[in-house]
C-alpha atoms as a PDB file:
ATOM      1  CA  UNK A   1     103.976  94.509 108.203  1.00  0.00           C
ATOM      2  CA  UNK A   2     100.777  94.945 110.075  1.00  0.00           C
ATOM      3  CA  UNK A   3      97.793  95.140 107.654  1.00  0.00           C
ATOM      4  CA  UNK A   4      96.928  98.656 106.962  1.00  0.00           C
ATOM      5  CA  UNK A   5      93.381  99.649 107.656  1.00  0.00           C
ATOM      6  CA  UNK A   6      92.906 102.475 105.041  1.00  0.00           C
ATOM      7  CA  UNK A   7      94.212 101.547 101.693  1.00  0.00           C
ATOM      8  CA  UNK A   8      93.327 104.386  98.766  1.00  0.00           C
ATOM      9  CA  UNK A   9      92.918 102.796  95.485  1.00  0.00           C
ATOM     10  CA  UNK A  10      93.370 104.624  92.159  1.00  0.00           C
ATOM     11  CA  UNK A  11      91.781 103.134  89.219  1.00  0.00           C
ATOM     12  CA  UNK A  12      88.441 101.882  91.332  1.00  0.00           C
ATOM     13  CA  UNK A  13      86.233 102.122  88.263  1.00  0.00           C
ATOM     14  CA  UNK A  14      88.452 100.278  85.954  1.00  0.00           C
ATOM     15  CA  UNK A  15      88.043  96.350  84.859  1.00  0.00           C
ATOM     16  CA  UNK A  16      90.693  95.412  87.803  1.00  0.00           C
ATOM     17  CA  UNK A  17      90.005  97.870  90.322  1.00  0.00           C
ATOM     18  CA  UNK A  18      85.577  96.802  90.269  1.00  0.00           C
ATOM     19  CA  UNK A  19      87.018  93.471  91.025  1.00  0.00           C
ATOM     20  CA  UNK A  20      89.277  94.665  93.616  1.00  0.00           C
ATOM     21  CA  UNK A  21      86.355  96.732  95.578  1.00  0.00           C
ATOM     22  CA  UNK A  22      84.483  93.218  96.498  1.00  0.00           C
ATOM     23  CA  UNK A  23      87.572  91.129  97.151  1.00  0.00           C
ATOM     24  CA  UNK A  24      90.034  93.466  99.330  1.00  0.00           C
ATOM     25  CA  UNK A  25      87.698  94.323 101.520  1.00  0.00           C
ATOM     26  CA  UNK A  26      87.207  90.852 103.591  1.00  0.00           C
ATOM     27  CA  UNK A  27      90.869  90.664 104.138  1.00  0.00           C
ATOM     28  CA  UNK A  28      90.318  93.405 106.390  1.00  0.00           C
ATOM     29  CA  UNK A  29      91.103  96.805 104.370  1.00  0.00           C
ATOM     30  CA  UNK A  30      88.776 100.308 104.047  1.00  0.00           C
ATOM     31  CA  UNK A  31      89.063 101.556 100.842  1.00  0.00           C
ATOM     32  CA  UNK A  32      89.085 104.884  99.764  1.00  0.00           C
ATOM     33  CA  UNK A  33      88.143 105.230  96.557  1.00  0.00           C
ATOM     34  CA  UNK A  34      90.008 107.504  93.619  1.00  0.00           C
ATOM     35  CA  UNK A  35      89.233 107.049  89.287  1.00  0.00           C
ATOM     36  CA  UNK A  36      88.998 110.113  86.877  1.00  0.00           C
ATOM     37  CA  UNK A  37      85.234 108.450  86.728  1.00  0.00           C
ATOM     38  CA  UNK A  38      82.279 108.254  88.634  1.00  0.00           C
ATOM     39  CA  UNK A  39      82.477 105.050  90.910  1.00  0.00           C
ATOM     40  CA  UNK A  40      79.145 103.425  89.951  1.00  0.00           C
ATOM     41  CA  UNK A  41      77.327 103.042  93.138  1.00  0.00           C
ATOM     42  CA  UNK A  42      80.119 105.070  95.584  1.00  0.00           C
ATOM     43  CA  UNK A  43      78.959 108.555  96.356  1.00  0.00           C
ATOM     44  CA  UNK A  44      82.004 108.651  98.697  1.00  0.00           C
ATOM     45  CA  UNK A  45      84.693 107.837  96.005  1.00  0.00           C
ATOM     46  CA  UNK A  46      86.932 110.607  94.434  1.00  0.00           C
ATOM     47  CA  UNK A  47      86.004 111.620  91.077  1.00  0.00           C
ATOM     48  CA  UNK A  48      89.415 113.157  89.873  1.00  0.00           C
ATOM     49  CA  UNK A  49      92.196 113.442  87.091  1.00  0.00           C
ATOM     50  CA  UNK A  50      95.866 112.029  88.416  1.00  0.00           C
ATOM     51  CA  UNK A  51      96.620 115.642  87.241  1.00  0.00           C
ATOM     52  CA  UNK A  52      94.349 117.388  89.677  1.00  0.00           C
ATOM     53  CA  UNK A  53      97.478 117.082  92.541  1.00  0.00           C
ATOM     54  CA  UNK A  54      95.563 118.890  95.619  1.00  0.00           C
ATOM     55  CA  UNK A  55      92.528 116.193  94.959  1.00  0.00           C
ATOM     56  CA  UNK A  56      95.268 113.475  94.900  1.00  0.00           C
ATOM     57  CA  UNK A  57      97.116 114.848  98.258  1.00  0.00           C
ATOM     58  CA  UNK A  58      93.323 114.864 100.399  1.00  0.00           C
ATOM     59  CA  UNK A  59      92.865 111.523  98.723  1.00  0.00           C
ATOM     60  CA  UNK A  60      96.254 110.093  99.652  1.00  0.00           C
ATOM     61  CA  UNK A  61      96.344 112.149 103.342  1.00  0.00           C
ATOM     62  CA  UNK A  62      95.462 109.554 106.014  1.00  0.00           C
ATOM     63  CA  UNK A  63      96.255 106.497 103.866  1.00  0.00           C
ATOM     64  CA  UNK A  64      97.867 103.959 105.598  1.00  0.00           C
ATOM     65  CA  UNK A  65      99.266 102.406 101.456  1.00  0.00           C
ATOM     66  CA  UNK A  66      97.887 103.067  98.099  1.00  0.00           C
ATOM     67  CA  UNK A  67      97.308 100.227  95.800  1.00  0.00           C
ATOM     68  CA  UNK A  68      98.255 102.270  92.120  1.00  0.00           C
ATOM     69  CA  UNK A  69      96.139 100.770  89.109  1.00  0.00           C
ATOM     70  CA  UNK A  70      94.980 104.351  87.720  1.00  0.00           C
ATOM     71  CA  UNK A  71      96.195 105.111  84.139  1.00  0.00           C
ATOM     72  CA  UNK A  72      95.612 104.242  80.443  1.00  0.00           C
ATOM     73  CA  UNK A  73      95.792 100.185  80.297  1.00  0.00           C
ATOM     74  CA  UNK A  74      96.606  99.588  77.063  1.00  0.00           C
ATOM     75  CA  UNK A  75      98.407 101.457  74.278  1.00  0.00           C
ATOM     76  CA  UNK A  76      97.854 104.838  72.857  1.00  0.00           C
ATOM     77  CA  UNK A  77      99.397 107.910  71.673  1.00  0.00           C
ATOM     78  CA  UNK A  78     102.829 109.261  73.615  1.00  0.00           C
ATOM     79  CA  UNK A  79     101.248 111.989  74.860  1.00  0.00           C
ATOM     80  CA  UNK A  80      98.198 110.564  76.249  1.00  0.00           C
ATOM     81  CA  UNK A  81     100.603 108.238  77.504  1.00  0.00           C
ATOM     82  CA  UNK A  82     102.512 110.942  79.098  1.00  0.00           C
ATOM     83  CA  UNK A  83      99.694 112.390  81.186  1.00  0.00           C
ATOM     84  CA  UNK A  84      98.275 109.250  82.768  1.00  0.00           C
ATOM     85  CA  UNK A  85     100.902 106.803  83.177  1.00  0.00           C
ATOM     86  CA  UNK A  86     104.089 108.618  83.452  1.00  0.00           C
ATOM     87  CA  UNK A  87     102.697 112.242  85.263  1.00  0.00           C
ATOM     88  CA  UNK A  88     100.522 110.711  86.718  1.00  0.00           C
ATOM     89  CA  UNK A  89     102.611 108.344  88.398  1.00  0.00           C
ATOM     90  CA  UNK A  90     104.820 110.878  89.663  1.00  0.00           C
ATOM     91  CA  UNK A  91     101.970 113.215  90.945  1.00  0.00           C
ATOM     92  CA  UNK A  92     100.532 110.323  92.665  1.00  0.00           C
ATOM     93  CA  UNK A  93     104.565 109.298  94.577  1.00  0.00           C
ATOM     94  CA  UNK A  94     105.166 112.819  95.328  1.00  0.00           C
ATOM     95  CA  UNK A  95     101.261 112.564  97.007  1.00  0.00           C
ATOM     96  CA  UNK A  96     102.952 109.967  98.747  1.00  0.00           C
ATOM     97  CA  UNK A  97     106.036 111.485  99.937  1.00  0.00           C
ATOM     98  CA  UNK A  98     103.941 114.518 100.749  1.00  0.00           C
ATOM     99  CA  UNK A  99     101.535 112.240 103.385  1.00  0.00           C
ATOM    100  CA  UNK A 100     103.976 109.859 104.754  1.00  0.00           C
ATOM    101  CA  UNK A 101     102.939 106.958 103.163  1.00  0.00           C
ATOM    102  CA  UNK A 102     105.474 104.065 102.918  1.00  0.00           C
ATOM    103  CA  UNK A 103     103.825 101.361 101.233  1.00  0.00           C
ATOM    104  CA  UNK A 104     102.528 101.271  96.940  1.00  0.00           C
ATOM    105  CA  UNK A 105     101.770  98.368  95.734  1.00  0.00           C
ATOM    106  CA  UNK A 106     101.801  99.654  91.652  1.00  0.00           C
ATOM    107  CA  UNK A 107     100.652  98.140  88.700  1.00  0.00           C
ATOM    108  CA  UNK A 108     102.961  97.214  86.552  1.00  0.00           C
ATOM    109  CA  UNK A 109     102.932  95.165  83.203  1.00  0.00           C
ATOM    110  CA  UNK A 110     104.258  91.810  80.826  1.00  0.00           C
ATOM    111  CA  UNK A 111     104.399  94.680  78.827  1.00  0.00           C
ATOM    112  CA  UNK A 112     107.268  96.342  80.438  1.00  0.00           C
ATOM    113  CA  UNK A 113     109.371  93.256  79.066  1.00  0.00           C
ATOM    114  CA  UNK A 114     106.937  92.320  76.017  1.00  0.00           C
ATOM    115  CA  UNK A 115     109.853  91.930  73.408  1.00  0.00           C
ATOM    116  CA  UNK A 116     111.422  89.711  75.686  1.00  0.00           C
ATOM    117  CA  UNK A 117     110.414  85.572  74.497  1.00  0.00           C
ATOM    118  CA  UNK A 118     108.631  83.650  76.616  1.00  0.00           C
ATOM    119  CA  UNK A 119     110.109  80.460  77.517  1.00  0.00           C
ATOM    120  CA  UNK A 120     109.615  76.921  75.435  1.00  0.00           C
ATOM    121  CA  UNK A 121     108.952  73.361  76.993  1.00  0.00           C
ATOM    122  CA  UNK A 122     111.513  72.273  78.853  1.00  0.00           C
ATOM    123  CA  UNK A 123     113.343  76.086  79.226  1.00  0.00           C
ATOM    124  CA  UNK A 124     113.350  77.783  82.844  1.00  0.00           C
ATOM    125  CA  UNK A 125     110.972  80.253  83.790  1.00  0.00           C
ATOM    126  CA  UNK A 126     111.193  83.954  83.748  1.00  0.00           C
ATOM    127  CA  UNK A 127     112.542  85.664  86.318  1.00  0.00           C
ATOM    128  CA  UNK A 128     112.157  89.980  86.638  1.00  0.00           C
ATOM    129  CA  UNK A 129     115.788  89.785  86.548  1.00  0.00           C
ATOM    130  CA  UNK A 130     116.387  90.549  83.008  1.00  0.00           C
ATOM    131  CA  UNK A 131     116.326  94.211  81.262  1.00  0.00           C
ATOM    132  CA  UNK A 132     113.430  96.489  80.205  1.00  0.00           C
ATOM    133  CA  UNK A 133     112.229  95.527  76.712  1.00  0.00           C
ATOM    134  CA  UNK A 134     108.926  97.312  76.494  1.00  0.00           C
ATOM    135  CA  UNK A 135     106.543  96.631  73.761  1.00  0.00           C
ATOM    136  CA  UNK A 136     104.939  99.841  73.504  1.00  0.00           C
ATOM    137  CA  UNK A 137     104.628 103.124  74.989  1.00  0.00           C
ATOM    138  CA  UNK A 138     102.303 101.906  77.696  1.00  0.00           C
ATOM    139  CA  UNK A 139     104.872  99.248  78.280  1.00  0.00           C
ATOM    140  CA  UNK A 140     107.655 101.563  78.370  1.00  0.00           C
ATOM    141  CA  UNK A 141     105.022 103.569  81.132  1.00  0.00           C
ATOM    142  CA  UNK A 142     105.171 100.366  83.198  1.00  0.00           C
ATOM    143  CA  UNK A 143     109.115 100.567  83.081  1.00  0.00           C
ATOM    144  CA  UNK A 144     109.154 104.103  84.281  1.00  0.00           C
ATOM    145  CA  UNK A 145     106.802 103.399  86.787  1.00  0.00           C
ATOM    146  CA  UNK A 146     108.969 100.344  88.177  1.00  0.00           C
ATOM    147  CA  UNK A 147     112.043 103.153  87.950  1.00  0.00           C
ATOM    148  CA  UNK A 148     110.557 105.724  89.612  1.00  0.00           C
ATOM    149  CA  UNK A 149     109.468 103.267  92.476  1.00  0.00           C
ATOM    150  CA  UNK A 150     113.086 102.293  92.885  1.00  0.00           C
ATOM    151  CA  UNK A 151     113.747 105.476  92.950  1.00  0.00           C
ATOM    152  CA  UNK A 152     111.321 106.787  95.169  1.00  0.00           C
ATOM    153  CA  UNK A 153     112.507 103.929  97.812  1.00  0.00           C
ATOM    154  CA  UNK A 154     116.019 104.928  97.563  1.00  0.00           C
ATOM    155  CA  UNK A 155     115.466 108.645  98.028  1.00  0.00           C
ATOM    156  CA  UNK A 156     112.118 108.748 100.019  1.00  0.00           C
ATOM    157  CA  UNK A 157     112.211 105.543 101.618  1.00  0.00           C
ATOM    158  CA  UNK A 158     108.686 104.652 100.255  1.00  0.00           C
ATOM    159  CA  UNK A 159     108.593 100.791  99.728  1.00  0.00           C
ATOM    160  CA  UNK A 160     106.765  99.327  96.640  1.00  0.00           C
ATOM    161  CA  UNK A 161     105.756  96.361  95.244  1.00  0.00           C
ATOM    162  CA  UNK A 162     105.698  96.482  90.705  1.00  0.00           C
ATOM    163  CA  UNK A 163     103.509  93.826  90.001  1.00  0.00           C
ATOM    164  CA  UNK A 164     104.202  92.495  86.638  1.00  0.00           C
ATOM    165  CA  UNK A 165     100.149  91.841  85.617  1.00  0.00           C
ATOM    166  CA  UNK A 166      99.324  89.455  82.786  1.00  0.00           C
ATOM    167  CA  UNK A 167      95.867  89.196  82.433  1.00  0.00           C
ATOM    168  CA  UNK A 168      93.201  89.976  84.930  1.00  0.00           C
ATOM    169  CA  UNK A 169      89.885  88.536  84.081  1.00  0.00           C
ATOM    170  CA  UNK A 170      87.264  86.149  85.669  1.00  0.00           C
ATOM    171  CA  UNK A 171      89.025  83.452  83.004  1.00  0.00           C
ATOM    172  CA  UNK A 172      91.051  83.548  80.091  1.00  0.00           C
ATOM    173  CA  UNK A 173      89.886  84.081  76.370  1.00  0.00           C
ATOM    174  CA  UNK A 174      92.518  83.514  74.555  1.00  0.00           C
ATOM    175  CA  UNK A 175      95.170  80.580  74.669  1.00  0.00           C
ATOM    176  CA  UNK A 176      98.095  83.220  74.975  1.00  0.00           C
ATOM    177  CA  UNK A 177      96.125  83.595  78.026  1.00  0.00           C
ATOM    178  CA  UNK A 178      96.358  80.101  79.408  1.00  0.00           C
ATOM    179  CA  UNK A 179      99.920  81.372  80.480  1.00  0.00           C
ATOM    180  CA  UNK A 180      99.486  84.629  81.629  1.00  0.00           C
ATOM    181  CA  UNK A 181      96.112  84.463  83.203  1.00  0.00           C
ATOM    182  CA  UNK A 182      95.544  86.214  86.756  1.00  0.00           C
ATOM    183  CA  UNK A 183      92.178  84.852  88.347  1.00  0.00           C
ATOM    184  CA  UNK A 184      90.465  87.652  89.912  1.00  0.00           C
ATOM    185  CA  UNK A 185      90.808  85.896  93.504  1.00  0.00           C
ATOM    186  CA  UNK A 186      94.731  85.251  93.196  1.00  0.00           C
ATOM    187  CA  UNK A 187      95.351  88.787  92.088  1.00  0.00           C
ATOM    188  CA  UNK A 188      93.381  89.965  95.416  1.00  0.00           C
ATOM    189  CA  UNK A 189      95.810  87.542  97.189  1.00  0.00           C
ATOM    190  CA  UNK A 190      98.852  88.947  95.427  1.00  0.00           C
ATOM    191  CA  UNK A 191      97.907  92.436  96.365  1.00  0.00           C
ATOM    192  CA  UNK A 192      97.167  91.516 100.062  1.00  0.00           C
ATOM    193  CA  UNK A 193     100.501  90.164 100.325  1.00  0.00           C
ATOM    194  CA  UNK A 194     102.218  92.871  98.613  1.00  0.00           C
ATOM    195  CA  UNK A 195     100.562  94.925 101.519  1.00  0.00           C
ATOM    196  CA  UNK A 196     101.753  93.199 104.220  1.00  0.00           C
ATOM    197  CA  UNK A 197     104.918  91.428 103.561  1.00  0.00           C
ATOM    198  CA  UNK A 198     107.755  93.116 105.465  1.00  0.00           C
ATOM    199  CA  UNK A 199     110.442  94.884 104.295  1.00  0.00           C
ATOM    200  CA  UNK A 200     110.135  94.930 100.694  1.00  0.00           C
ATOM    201  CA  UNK A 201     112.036  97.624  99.383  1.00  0.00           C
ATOM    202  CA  UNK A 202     111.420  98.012  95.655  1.00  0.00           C
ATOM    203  CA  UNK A 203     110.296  94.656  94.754  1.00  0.00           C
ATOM    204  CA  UNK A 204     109.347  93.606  91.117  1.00  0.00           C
ATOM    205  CA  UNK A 205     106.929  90.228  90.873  1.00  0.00           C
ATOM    206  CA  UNK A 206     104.868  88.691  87.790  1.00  0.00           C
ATOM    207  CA  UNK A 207     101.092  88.438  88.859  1.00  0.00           C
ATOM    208  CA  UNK A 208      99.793  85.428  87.437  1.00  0.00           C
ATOM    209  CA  UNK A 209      97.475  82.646  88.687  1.00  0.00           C
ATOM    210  CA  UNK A 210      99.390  79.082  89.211  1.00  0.00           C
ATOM    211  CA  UNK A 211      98.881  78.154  85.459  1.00  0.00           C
ATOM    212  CA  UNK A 212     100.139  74.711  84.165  1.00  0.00           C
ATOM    213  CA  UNK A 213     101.525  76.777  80.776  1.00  0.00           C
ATOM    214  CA  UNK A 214     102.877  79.669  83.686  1.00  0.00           C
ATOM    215  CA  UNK A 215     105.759  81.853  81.700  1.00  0.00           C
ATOM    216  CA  UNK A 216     106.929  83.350  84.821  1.00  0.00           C
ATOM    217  CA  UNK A 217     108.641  82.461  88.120  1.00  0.00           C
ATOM    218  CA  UNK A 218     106.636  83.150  90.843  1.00  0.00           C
ATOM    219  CA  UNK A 219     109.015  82.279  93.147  1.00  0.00           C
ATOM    220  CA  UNK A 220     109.317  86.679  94.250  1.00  0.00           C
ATOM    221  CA  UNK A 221     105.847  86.610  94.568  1.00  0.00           C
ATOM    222  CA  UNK A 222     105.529  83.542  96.647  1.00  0.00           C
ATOM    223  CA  UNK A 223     108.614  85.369  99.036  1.00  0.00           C
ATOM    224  CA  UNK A 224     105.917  88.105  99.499  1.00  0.00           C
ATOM    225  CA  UNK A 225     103.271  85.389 101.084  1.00  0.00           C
ATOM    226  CA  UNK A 226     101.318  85.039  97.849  1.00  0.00           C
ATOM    227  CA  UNK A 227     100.174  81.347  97.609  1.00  0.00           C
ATOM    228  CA  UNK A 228      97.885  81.194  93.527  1.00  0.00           C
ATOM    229  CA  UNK A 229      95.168  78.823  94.234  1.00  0.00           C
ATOM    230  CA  UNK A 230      93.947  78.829  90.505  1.00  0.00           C
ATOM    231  CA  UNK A 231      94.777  77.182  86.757  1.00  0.00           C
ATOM    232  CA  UNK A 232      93.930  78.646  83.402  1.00  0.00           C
ATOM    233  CA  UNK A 233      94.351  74.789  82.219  1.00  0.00           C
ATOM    234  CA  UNK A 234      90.684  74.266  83.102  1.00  0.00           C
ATOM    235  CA  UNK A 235      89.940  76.350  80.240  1.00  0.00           C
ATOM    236  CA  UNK A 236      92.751  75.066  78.143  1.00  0.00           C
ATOM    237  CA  UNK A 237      90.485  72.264  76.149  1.00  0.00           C
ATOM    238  CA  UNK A 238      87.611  74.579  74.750  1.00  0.00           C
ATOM    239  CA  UNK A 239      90.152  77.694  74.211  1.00  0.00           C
ATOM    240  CA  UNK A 240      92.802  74.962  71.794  1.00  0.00           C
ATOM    241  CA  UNK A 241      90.219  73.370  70.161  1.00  0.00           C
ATOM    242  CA  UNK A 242      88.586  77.462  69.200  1.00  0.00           C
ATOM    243  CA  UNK A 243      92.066  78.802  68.647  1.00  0.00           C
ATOM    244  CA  UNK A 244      94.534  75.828  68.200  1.00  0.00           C
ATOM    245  CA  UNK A 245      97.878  75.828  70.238  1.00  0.00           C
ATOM    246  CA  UNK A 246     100.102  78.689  69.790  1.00  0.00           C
ATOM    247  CA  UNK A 247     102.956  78.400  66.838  1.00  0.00           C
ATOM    248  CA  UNK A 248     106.186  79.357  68.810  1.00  0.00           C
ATOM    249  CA  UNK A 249     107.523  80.388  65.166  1.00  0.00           C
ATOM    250  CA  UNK A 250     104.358  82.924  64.847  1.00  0.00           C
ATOM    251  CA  UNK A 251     105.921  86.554  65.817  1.00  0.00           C
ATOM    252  CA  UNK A 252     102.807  86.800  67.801  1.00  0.00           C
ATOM    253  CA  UNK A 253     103.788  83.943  69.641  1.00  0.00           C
ATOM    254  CA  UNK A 254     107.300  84.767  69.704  1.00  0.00           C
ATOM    255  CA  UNK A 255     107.190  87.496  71.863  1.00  0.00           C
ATOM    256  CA  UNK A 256     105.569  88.020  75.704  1.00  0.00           C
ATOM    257  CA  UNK A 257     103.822  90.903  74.401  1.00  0.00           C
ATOM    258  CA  UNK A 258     101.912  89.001  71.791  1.00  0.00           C
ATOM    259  CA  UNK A 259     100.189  91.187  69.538  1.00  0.00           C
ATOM    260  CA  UNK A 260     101.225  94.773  71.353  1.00  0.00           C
ATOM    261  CA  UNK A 261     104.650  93.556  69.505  1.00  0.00           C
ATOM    262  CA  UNK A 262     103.730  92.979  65.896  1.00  0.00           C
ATOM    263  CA  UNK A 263     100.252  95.004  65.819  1.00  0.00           C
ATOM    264  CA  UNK A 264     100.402  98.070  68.245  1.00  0.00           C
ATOM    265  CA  UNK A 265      97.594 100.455  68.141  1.00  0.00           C
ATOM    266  CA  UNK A 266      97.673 103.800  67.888  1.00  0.00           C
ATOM    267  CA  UNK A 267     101.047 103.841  66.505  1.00  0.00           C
ATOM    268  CA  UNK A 268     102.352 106.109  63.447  1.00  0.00           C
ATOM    269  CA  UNK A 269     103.193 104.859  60.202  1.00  0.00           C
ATOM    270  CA  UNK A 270     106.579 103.572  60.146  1.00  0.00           C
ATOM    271  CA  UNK A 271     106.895 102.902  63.764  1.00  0.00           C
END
C-alpha cells in the first residue's frame, strides 16, 4: 500500500499520541489532528468528544487512514467505559465507512488477553492466536474494538491493523516492563508499517520493542514490515536491583495483565 499522505489521528493530546505528532511525520504523513482536548501548541487540531459524530465525519472526510488511539487508557467505571472506548469506537468506524476510508490502524491492548500467563524460560512465545481473556473493562474495550474491526472488514471492507500495545514510554519503569516495553521510536515504526503493508485484512499484532525478556511473538508484526530496533534490557540492571526479578508464583506476576488482574481500579466491591 502506497503511504497515505493525510492520516487523522485521534488521541493527539494523549501520552502516545504527543509522541506520535514528532515521529510520524518524517516518514512522510500530514496529520490531522482530533483529542476531546486542546492540542497544546495546534490551533488547527480538532477539539472534540468521540460522541460529537458530525465533528468526527469533517475530521475523518478527506483522510486517506486514521490511526485510532482516542479513549480512556486505563480502567474505570463501565459506563465511562462505554462512552469512550466502546461508542466511541463505533462512531469513529461508521465515520469511516461514511468517508471511504479503508485503512485503521487501532489501538488495542495486553489487556485484551491480561488473564492470559505470560510465558516462562524456555516456553514459546505468545502468539494473538489464543481467546479474549480481558482483565478489565478497558481490556474487554480493547476486545470489542479488535471485534468490531473484524467486523467492520468483513462487512465494509475497511482493513485494520489491532495493535496489541504493552507499554509506550521513552523507557521502562518497572521490570514487568522489561517485557512489554514499546520504545517510542519502534512504536512509530510499527504504526508506519501497519499503514502501508498491503492487504491486511483484520490483522491483530503485539507492539513491543525487540526486548531480550519479549512475552510476545512478533513474528505478525514483523509480516507487516515492522523491524524493533530497541531493548528494554539496557534498563534491566538498575530496574532488578530497585525492584528485584519478578516471582512467577506472585499473582501479579502470574498474569499478562499484572496488577489490572489482582488490583483493578475503579472496580465495585466484590468484583
Amino acid at each position: 500500500m502506497p503511504v497515505p499522505r493525510t492520516v487523522l489521528l485521534t488521541g493527539a493530546a494523549g501520552g502516545i499520541g504527543t509522541r506520535m505528532r514528532e515521529l510520524l511525520p518524517p516518514y512522510g504523513y500530514a496529520l490531522r489532528l482530533f483529542d476531546a482536548r486542546p492540542v497544546e501548541g495546534e490551533p488547527d487540531a480538532v477539539t472534540a468528544d468521540l460522541s460529537d459524530t458530525a465533528a468526527l465525519r469533517e475530521a475523518v472526510r478527506g483522510a486517506d487512514a486514521i490511526v485510532h488511539l482516542a479513549g480512556i487508557s486505563g480502567e474505570a467505571p463501565f459506563g465511562e467505559i462505554l462512552r469512550a472506548n466502546i461508542e466511541g469506537t463505533h462512531h469513529l468506524y461508521e465515520a469511516a465507512r461514511a468517508a471511504g476510508v479503508r485503512r485503521v490502524v487501532f489501538a488495542s491492548s495486553n489487556h485484551a488477553v491480561g488473564f492470559a500467563a505470560p510465558p516462562r524460560p524456555g516456553e514459546p512465545l505468545l502468539g494473538t492466536g489464543g481467546p479474549h481473556r480481558p482483565d478489565t473493562f478497558y481490556g474487554l474495550s480493547k476486545c470489542f474494538g479488535e471485534d468490531l474491526a473484524q467486523l467492520y472488514w468483513d462487512r465494509a471492507g475497511i482493513e485494520t491493523v489491532s495493535v496489541r500495545i504493552g507499554s509506550c514510554f521513552p523507557e521502562p519503569t518497572t521490570v514487568r516492563m522489561l517485557s512489554t516495553w514499546l520504545s517510542p521510536a519502534d512504536c512509530a515504526r510499527l504504526l508506519h508499517a501497519a499503514l502501508t503493508a498491503p492487504e491486511v485484512g483484520h490483522t491483530v499484532v503485539y507492539g513491543s520493542s525487540a526486548n531480550t525478556r519479549l512475552w510476545w511473538d512478533l513474528a505478525p508484526a514483523r509480516a507487516l514490515g515492522y523491524e524493533p530496533r530497541d531493548d528494554s534490557e539496557r534498563y534491566a540492571g538498575r530496574l532488578v536491583a530497585e525492584q528485584g526479578e519478578p516471582d512467577p508464583d506472585d499473582p501479579g506476576h502470574a498474569c499478562l495483565g499484572g496488577t489490572f488482574c489482582t488490583e483493578p481500579p475503579d472496580w465495585p466491591d466484590g468484583l
